[in-house]
Structure formats: C-alpha cells, structure tokens
N, C-alpha and C. Protein backbone atom coordinates (compact mmCIF):
# COMPACT_ATOMS: atom_id res chain seq x y z
N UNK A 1 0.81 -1.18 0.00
CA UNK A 1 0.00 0.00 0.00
C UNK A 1 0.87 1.26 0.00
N UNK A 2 1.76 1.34 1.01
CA UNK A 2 2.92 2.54 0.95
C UNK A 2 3.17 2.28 -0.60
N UNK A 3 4.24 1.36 -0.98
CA UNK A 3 4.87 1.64 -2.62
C UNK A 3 3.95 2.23 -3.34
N UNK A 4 2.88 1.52 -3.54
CA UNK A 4 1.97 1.83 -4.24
C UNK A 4 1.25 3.93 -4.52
N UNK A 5 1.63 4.04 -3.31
CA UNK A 5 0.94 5.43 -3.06
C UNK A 5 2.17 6.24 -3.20
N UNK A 6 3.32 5.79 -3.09
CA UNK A 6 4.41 6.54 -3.82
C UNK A 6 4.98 6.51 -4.96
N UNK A 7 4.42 5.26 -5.48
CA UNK A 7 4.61 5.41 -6.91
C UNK A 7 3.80 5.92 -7.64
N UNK A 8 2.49 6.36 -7.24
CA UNK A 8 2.00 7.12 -7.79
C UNK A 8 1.82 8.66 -7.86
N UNK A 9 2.70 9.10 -6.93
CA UNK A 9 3.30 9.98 -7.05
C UNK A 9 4.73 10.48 -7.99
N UNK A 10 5.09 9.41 -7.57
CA UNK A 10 6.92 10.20 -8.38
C UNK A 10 6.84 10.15 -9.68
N UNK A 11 7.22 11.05 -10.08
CA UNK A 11 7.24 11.47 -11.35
C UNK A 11 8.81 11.81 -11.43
N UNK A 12 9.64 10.76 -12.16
CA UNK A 12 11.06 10.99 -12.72
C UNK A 12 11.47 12.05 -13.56
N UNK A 13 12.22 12.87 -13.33
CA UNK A 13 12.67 13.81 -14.17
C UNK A 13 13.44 12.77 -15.45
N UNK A 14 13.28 13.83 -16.98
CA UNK A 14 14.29 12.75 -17.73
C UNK A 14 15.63 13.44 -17.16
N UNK A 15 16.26 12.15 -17.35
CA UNK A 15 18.11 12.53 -17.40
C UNK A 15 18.94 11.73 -18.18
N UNK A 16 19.86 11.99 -17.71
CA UNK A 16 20.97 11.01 -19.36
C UNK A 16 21.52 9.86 -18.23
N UNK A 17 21.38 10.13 -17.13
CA UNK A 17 22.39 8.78 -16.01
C UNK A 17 20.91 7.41 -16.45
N UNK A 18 21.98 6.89 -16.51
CA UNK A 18 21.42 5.40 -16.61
C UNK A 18 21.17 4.58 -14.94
N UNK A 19 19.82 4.23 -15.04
CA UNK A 19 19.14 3.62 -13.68
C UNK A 19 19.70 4.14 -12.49
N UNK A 20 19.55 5.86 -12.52
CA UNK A 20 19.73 6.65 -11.25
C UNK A 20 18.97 5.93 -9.96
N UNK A 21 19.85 6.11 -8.95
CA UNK A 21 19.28 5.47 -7.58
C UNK A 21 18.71 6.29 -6.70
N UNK A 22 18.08 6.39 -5.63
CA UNK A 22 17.74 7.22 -4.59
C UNK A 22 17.30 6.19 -3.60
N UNK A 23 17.80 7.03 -2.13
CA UNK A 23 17.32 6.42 -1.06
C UNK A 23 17.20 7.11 0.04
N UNK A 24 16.15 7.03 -0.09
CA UNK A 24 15.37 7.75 1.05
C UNK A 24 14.89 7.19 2.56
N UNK A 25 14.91 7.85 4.16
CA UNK A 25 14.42 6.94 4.95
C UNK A 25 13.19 7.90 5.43
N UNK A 26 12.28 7.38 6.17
CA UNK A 26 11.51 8.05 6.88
C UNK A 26 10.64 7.25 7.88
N UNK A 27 9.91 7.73 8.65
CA UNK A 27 8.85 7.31 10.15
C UNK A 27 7.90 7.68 9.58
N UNK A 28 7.02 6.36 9.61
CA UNK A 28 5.62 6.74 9.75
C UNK A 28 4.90 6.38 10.94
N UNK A 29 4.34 7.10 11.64
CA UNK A 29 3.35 6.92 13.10
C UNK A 29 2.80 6.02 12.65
N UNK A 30 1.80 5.62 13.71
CA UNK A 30 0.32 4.63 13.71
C UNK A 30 -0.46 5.39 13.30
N UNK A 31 -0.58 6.77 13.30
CA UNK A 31 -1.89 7.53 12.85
C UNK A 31 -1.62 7.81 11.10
N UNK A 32 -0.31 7.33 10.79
CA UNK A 32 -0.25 7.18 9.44
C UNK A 32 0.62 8.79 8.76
N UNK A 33 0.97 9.36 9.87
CA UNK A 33 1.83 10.72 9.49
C UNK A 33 3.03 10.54 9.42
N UNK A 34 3.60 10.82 8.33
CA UNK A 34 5.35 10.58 7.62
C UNK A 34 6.06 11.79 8.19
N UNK A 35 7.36 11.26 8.76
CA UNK A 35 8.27 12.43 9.74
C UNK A 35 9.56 11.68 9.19
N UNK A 36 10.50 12.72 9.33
CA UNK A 36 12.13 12.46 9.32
C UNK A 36 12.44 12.03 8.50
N UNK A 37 11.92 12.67 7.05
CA UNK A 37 12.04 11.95 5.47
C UNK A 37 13.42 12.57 5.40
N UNK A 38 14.55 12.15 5.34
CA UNK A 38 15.52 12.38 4.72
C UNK A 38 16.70 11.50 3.47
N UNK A 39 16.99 12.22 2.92
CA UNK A 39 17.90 11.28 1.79
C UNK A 39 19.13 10.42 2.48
N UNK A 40 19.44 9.37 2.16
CA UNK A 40 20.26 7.98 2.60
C UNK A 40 21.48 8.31 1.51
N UNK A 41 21.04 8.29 -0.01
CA UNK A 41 21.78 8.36 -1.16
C UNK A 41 21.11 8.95 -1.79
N UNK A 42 21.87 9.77 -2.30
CA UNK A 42 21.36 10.74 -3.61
C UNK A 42 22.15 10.22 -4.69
N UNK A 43 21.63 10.90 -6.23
CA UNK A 43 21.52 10.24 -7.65
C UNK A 43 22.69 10.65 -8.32
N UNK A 44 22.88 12.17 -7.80
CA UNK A 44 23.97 13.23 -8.04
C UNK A 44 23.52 14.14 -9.36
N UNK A 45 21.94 14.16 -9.32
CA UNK A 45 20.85 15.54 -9.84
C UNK A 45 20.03 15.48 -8.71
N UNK A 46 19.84 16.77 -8.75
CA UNK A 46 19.22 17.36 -7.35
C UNK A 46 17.89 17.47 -8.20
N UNK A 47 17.50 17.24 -9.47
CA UNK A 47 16.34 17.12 -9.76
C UNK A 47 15.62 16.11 -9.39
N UNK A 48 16.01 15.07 -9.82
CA UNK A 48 15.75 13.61 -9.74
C UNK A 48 15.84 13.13 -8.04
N UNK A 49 16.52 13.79 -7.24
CA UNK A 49 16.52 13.83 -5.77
C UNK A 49 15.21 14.54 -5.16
N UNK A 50 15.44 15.50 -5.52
CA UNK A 50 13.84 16.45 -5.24
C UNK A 50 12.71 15.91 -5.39
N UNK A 51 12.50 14.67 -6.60
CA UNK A 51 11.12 14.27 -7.30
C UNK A 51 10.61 13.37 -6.30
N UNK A 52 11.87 12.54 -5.84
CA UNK A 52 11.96 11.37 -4.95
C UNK A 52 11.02 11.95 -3.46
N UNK A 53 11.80 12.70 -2.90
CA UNK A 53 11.20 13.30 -1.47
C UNK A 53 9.67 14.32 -1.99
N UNK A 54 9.25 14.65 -3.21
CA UNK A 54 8.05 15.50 -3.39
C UNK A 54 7.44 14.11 -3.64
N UNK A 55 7.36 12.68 -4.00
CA UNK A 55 6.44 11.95 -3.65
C UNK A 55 6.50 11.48 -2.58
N UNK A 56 6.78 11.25 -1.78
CA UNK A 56 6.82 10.86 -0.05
C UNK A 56 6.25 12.04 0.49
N UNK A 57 6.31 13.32 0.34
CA UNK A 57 5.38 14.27 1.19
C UNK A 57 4.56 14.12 0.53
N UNK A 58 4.00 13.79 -0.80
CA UNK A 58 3.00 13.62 -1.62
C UNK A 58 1.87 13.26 -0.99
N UNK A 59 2.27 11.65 -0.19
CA UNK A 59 1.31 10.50 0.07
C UNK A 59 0.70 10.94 1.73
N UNK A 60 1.79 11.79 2.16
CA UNK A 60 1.57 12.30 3.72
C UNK A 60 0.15 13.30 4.18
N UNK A 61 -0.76 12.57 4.99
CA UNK A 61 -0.33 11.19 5.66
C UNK A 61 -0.87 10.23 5.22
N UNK A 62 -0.63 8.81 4.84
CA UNK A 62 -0.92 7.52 5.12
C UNK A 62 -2.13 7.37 5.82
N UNK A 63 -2.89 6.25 5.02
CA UNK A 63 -3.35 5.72 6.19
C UNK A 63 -3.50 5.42 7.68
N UNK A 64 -3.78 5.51 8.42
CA UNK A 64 -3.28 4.78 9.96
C UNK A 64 -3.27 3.24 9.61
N UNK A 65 -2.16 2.69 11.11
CA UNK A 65 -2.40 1.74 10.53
C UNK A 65 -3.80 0.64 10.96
N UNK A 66 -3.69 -0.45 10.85
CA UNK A 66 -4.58 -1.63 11.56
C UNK A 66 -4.41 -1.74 12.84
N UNK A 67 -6.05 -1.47 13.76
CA UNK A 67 -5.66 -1.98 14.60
C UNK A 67 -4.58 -3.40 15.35
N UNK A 68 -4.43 -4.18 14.66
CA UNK A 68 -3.95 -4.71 15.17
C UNK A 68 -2.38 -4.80 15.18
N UNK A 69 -1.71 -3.86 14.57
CA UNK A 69 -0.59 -3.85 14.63
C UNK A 69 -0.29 -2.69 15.86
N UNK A 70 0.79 -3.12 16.63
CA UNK A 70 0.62 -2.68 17.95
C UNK A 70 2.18 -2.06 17.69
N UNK A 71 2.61 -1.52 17.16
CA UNK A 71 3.63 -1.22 16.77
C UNK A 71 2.95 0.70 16.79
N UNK A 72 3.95 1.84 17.66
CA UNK A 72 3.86 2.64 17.16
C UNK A 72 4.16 3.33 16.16
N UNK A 73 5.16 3.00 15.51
CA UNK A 73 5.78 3.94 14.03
C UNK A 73 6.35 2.53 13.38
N UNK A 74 6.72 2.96 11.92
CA UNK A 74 7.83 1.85 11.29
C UNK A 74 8.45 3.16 10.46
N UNK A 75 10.15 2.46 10.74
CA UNK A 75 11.04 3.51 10.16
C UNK A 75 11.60 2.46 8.44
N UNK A 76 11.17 3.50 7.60
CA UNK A 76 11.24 2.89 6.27
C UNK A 76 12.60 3.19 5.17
N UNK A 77 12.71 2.39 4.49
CA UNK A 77 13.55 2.44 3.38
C UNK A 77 13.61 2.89 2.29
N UNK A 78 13.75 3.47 1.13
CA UNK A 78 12.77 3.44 0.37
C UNK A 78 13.50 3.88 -0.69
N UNK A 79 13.61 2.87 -2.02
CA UNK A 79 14.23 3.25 -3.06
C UNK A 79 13.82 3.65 -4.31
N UNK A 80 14.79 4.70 -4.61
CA UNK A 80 13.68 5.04 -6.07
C UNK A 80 14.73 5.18 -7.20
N UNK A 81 14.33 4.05 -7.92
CA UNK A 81 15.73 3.74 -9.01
C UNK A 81 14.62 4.14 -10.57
N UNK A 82 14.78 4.51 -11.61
CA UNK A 82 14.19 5.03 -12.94
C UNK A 82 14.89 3.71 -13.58
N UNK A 83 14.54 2.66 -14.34
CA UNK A 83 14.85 1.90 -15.20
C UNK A 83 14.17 2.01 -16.68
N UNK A 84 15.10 2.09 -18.00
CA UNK A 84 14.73 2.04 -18.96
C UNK A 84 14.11 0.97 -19.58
C-alpha cells in the first residue's frame, strides 16, 4: 500500500544517467503521518533527488495503521531507481 501510493506519485525527471538510484528513509506513526524523510543516497541531480522526497510528502499522511498492529511507528527504506 505505501509503494503503491508513492509510486503514484513520483514522477522521474528525464536525465541522461542510466538507472539513477535514490534512497530515502523516513517514520511513519500509527496515525499514518510521515516524519524524518531524509535522503540515505542521492543520484547526483538534485532534480531527480527532489522528485523522490516531493512523492513521499505527496502521500503524507498515510493511512493509519490496523488496529492490530501494535507497533507505534515503522522507520522505512525506500528506493527510487528510474529503469529504462
């Protein structure tokens, strides 16, 4: 459900680097609000870096989660590679 709602957000800038990477981490609460999005690895275009973190505030906030997950936050990974 997360990927999903961020991939429908990001929108890749074109560029000439071949299968640019990004990695991004961030917290999401139980009430489903995204905190402490920061970059892990950048692509080395600050365009294509920018696109990455404007879909993650995109999706904010999330869902909450299920009751039954008793977990207050999960701290996430999150890669965003462009393949031709």
């Amino acid at each position: 459900m997360v990927e999903d709602a961020i991939d429908q957000q990001w929108v890749a800038p074109p560029l000439t680097l071949n299968n640019p990477l990004v990695v991004l981490k961030f917290r999401i609460a139980k009430s489903g609000e995204i905190s402490q999005a920061h970059m892990v690895q950048g692509s080395g275009n600050d365009h294509y870096d920018l696109a990455a973190l404007r879909a993650v505030q995109a999706v904010n906030p999330l869902p909450p989660f299920p009751p039954d997950l008793q977990k207050s936050f999960l701290d996430v990974s999150y890669r965003f590679i462009k393949q031709d």
